[in-house]
Protein backbone atom coordinates (compact mmCIF):
# COMPACT_ATOMS: atom_id res chain seq x y z
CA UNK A 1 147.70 124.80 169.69
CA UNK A 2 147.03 128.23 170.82
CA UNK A 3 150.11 130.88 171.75
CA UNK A 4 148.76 130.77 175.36
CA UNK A 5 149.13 127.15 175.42
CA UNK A 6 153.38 127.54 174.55
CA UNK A 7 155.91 127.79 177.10
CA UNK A 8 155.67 131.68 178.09
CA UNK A 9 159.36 131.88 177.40
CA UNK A 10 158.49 130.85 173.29
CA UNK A 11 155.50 133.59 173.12
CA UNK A 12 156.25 136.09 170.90
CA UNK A 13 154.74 138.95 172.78
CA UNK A 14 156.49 137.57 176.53
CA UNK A 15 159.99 137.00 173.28
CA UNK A 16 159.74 140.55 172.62
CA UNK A 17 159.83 141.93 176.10
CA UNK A 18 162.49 140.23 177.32
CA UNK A 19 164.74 140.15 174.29
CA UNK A 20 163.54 142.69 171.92
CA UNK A 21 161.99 143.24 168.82
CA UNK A 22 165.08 142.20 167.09
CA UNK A 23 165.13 138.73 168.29
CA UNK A 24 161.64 138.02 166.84
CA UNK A 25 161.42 136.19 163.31
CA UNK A 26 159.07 138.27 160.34
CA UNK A 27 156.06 136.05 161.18
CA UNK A 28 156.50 136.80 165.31
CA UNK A 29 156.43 140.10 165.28
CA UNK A 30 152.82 140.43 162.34
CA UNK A 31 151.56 137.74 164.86
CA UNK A 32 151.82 140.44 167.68
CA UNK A 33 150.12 142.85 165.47
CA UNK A 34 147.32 140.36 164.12
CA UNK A 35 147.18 139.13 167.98
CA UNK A 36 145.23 136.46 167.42
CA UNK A 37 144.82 133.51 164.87
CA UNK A 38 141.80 131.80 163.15
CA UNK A 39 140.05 128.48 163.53
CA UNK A 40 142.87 125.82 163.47
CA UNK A 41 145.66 128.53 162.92
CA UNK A 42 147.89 130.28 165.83
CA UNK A 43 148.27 134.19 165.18
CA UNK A 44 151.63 132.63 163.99
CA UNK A 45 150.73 130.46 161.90
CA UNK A 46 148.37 132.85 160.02
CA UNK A 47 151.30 135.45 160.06
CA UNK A 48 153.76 133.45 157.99
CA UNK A 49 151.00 132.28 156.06
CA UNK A 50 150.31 135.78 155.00
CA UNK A 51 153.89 136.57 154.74
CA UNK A 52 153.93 133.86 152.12
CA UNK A 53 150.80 134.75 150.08
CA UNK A 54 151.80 138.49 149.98
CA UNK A 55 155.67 137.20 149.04
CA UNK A 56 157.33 138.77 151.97
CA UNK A 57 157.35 141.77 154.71
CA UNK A 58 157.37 144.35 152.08
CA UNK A 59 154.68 142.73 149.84
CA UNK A 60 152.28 142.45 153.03
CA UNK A 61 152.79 145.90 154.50
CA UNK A 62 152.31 147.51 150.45
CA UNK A 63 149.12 145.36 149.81
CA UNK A 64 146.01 147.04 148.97
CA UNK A 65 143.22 147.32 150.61
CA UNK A 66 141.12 145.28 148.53
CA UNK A 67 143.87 142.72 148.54
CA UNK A 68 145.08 142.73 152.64
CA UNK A 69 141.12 142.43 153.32
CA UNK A 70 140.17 139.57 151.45
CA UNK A 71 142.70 137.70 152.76
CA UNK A 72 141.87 135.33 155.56
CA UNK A 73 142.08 136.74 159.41
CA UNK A 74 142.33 140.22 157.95
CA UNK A 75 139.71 142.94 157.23
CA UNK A 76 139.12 146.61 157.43
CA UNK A 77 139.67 147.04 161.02
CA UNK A 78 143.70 145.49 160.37
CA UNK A 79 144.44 147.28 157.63
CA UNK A 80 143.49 150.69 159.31
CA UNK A 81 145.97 149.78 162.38
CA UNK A 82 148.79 149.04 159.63
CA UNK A 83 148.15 152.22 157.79
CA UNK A 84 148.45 153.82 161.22
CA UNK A 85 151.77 152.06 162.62
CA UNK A 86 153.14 152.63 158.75
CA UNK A 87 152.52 156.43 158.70
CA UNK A 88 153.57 156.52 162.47
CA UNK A 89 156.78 154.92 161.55
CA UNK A 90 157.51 157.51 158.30
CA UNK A 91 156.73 160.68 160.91
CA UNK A 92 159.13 159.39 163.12
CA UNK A 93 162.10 159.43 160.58
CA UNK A 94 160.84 162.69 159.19
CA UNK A 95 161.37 164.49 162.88
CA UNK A 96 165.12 162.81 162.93
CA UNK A 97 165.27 165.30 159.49
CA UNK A 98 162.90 167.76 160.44
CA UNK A 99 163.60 171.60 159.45
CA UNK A 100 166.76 172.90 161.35
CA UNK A 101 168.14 169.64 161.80
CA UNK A 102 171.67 168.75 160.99
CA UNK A 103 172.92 166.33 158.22
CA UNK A 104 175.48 164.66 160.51
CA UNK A 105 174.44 160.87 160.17
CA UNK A 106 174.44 159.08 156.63
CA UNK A 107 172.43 156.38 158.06
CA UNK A 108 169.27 158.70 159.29
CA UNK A 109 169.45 160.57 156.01
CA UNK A 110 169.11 156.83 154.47
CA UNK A 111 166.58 156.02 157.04
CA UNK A 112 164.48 159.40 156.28
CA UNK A 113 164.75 159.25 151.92
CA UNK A 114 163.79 155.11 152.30
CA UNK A 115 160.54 156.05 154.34
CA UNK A 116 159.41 158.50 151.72
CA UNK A 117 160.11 157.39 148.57
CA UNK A 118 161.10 153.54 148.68
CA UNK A 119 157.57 152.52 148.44
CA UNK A 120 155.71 154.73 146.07
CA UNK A 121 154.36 152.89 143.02
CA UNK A 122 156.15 154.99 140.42
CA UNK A 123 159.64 156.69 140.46
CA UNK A 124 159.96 160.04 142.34
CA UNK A 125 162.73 162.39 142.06
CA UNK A 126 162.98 164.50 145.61
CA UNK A 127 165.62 167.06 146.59
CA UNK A 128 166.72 167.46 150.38
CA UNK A 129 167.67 171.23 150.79
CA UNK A 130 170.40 172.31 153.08
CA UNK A 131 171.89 175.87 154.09
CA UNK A 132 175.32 176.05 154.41
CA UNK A 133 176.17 173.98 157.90
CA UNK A 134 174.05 171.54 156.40
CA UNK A 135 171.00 171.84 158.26
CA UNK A 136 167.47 170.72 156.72
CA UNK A 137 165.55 173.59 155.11
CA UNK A 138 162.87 171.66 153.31
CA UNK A 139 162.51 168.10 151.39
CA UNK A 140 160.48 168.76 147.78
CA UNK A 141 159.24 165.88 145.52
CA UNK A 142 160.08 167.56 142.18
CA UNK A 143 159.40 165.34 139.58
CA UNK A 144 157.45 161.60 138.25
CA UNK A 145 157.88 158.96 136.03
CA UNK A 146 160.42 157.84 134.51
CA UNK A 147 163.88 159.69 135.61
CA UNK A 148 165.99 160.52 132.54
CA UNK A 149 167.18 163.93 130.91
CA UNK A 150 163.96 164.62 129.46
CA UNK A 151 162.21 163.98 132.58
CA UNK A 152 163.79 165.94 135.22
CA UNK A 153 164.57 169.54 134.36
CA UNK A 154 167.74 171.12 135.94
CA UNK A 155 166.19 174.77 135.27
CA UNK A 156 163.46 173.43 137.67
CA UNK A 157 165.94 172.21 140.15
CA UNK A 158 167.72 175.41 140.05
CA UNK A 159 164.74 177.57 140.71
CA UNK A 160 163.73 175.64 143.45
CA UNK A 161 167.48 175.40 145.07
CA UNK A 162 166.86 179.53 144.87
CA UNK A 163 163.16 179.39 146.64
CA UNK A 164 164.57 177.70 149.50
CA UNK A 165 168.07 179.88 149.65
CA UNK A 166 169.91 176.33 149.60
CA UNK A 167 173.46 175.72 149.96
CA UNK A 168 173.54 172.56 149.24
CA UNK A 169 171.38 169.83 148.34
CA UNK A 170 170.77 165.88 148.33
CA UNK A 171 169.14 164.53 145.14
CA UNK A 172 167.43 161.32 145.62
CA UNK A 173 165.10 159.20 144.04
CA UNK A 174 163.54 155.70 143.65
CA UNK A 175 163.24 152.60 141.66
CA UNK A 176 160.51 150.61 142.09
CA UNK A 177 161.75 147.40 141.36
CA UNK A 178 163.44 147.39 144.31
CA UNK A 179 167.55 147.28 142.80
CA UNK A 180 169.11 150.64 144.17
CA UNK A 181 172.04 150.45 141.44
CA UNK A 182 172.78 153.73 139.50
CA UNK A 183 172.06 153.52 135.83
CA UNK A 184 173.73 155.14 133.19
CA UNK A 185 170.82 157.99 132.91
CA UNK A 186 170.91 158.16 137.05
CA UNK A 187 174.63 159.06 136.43
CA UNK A 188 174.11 161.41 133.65
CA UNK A 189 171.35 163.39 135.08
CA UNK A 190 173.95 163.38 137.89
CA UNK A 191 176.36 165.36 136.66
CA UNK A 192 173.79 167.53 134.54
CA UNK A 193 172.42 168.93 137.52
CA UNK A 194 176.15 168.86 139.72
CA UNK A 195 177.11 171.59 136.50
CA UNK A 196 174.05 173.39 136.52
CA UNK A 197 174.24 173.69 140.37
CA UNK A 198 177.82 174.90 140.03
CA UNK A 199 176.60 177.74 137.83
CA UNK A 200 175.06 178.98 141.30
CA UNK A 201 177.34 178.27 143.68
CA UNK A 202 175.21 175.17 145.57
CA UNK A 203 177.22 171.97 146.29
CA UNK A 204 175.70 168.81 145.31
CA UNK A 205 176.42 166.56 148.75
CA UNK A 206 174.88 163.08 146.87
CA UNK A 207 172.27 161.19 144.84
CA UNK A 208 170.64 158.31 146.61
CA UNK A 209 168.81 155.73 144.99
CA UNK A 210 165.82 154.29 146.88
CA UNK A 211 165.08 150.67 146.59
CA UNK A 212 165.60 147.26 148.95
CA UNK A 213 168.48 149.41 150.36
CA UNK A 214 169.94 152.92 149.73
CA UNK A 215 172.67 153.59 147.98
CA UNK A 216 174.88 156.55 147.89
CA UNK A 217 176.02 158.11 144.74
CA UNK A 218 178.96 159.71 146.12
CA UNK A 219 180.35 157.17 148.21
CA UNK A 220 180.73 155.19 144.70
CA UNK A 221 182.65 158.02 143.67
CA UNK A 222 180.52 159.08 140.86
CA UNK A 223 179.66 162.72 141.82
């Protein structure tokens, strides 16, 4: 059966303008992006078939291109309006952090660090630089690969803390796999670089790790 053939009060589309987005399921709201279905298949149907073949929301939205277009009731024309709403989405948290603003709100900080770094394909180890009532003076990717001693340099750190004339700063960085726990290197690196900023008079705020969720560094007391 079609979605124009349901009761208008179980559309997705008529759902999500009376309720919100919020009260949609995963498969709803891709079936309001895909808008409609293929032979047999609602635009529902297809959607949490997808959702299933790609292993999720996260899985589907981080497919390839080769990959989202041969699957069925997708193509080149879908993927392009994806990319689009994804890099919409990532500007949008980047202007809640944009230069001047102020680091008042953990939650948009976890917002703004998740959007840029949660789903590149290798780990990347960024630093959020702040003056000295906190406001955003720049965001820098720094270093990637594997993040250990050897990989990130706190010489490198410093000299960029100095190029931006930062007060203080917000380490963060991601693991792919998706767990946003703190391993022993995380926490050693940690404190390598909370000495070495010390030297220079530049408070280290945090360290988040980027996965599933963010997690906060300081707020398990290990900074």
């Amino acid at each position: 059966m079609a979605i124009t053939d349901w009761p208008e009060d179980e559309r997705p589309r008529e759902r999500l303008l009376k309720q919100g987005a919020g009260a949609l399921s995963d498969a709803e709201l891709f079936a309001i992006f895909l808008r409609t279905g293929v032979a047999g298949r609602s635009a529902v149907d297809l959607a949490r078939d997808l959702l299933t073949h790609f292993g999720g929301v996260r899985g589907l939205l981080n497919a390839s291109r080769r990959d989202f277009t041969e699957a069925k009731g997708l193509g080149d024309a879908k993927f392009a309006q994806l990319q689009a709403v994804l890099e919409l989405a990532r500007r949008h948290f980047a202007e809640e952090l944009a230069e001047g603003a102020v680091i008042d709100s953990p939650e948009a900080t976890r917002r703004y660090l998740q959007a840029q770094l949660r789903d590149a394909a290798q780990e990347v180890f960024a630093v959020l630089f702040l003056d000295q009532r906190h406001r955003v003076l720049a965001f820098e990717r720094l270093f990637y690969g594997t993040i250990n001693q050897s990989a990130v340099h706190p010489r490198e750190v410093v000299k960029a803390v100095l190029r931006h004339n930062a007060a203080a700063v917000i380490l963060a960085h991601n693991h792919p796999s998706g767990v946003a726990e703190p391993s022993t290197a995380d926490r050693e690196i940690t404190l390598r670089l909370r000495d070495a900023l010390n030297l220079i008079d530049v408070r280290l705020l945090d360290h988040m790790i980027v996965g599933d969720r963010c997690t906060s560094m300081a707020e398990l007391g290990m900074i």
